[in-house]
C-alpha atoms as a PDB file:
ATOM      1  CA  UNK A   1     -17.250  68.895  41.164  1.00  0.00           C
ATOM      2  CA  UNK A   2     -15.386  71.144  42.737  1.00  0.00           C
ATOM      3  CA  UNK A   3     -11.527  71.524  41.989  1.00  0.00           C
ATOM      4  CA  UNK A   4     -10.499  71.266  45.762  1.00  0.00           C
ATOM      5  CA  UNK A   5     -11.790  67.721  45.451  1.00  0.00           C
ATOM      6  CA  UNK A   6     -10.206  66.391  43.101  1.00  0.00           C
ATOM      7  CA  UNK A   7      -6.877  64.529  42.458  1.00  0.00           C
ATOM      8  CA  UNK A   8      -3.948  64.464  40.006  1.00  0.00           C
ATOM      9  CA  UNK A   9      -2.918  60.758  39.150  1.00  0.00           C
ATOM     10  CA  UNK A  10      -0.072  61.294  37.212  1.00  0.00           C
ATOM     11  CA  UNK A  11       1.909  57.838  36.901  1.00  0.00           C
ATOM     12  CA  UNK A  12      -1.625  55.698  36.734  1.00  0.00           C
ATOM     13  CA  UNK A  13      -0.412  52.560  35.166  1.00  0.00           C
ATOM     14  CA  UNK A  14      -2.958  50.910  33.047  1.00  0.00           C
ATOM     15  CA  UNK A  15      -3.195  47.352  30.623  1.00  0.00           C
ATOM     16  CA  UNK A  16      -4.413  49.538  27.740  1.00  0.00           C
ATOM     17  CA  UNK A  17      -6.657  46.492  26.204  1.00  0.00           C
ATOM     18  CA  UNK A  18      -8.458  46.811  29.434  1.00  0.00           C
ATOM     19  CA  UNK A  19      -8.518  49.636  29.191  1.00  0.00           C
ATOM     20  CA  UNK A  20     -10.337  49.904  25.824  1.00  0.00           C
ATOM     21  CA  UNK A  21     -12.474  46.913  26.875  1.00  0.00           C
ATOM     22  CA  UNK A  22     -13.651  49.393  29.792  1.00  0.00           C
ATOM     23  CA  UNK A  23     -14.454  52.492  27.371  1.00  0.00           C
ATOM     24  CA  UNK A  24     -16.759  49.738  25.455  1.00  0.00           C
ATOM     25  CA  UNK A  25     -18.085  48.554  28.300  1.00  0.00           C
ATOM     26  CA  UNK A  26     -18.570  52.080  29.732  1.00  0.00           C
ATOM     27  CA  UNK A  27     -19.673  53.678  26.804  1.00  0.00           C
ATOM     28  CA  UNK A  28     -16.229  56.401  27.521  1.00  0.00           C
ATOM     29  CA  UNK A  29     -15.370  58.608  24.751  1.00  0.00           C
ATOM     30  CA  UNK A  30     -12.301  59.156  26.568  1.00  0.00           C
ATOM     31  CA  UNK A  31      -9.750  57.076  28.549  1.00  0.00           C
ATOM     32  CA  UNK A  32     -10.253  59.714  31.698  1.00  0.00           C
ATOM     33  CA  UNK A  33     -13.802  59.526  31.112  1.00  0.00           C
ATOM     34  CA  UNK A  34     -13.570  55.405  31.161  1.00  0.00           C
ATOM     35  CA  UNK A  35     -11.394  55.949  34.389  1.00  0.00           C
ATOM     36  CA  UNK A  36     -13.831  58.220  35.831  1.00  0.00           C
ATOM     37  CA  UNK A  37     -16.515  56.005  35.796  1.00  0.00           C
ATOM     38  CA  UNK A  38     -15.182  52.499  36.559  1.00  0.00           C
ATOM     39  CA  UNK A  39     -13.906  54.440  39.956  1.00  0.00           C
ATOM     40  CA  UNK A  40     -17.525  55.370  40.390  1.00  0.00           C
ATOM     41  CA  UNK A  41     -18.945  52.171  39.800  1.00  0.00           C
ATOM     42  CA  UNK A  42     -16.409  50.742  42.224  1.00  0.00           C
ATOM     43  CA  UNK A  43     -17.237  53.685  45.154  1.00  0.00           C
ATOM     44  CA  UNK A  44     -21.410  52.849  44.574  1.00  0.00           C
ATOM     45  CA  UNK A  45     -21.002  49.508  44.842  1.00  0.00           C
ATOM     46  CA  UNK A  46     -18.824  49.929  47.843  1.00  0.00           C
ATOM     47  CA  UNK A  47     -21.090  51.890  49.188  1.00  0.00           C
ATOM     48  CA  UNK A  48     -24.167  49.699  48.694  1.00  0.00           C
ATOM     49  CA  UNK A  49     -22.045  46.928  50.449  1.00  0.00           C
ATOM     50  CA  UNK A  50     -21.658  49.081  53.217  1.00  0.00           C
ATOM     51  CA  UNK A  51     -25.289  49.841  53.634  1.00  0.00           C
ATOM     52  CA  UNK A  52     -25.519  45.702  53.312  1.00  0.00           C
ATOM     53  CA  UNK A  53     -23.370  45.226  56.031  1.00  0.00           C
ATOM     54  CA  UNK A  54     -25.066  47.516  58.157  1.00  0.00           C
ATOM     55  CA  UNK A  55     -28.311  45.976  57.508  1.00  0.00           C
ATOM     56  CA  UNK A  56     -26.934  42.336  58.658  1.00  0.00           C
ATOM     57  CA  UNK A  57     -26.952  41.107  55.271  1.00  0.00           C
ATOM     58  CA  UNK A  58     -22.884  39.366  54.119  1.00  0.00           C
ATOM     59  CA  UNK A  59     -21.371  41.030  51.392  1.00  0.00           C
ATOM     60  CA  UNK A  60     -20.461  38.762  48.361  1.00  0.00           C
ATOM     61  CA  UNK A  61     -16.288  39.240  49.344  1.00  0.00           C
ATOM     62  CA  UNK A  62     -17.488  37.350  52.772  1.00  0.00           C
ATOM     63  CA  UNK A  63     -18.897  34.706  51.030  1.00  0.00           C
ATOM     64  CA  UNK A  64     -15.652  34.233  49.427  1.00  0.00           C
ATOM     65  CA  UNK A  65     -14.403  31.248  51.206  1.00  0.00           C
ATOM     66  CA  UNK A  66     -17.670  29.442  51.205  1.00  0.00           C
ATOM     67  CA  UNK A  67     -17.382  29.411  47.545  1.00  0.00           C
ATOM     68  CA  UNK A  68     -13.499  29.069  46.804  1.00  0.00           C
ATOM     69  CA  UNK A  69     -12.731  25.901  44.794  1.00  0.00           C
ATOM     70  CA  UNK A  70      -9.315  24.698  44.568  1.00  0.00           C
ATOM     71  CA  UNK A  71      -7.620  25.449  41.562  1.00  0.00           C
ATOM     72  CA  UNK A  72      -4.108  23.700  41.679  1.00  0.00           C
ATOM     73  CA  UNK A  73      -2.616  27.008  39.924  1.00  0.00           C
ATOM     74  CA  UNK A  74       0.568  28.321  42.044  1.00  0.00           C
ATOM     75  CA  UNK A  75       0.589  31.668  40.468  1.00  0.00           C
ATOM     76  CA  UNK A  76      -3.330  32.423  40.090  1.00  0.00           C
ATOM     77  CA  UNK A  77      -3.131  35.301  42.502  1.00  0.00           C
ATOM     78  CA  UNK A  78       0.074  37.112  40.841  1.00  0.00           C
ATOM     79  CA  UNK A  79      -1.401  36.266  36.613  1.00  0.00           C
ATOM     80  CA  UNK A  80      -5.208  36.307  37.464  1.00  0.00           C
ATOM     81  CA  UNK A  81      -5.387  38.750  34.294  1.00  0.00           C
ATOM     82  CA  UNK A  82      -3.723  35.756  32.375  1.00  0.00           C
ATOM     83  CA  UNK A  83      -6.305  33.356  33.492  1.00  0.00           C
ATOM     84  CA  UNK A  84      -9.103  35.640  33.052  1.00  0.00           C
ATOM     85  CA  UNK A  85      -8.343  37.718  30.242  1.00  0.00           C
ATOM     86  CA  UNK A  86      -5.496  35.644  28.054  1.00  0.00           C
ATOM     87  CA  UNK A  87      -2.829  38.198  28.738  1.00  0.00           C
ATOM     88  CA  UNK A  88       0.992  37.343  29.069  1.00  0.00           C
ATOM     89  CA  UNK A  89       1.918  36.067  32.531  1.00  0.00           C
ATOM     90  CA  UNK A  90       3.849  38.263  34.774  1.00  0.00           C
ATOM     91  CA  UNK A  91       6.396  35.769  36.397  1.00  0.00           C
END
């Protein structure tokens, strides 16, 4: 890849155990390299739910509110990371 293409993120703020969980998950030697491909997982699959669109098909985020269940948890949208992954709440 071309230098001209590519970006400098310096003050990237990351949960370093998700971090880690992603360079497992990714097989990343490094945390750029773990960076570098969750963004390119997220751009494919982007992509591919373009091309779904485009085809008349309905993306799974669509779907969303066909398949939302009601929790009863005030602060699930700010601590989802609490609920999903057991880390401290934020507020």
């Amino acid at each position: 890849m071309s230098r001209a293409n590519m970006i400098n993120i310096e003050h990237l703020q990351v949960n370093r155990a998700q971090l880690e969980k992603a360079k497992k998950r990714l097989n990343a030697k490094s945390d750029t390299e773990a960076i570098r491909k969750a963004l390119t997982f997220v751009s494919r699959t982007a992509d591919k739910a373009g091309e779904r669109m485009a085809n008349g098909r309905r993306s799974a985020l669509s779907k969303i509110k066909d398949i939302a269940v009601e929790t009863g948890l005030q602060d699930l949208a700010v601590n989802h990371d609490h609920y999903l992954y057991g880390v401290e709440k934020e507020a």
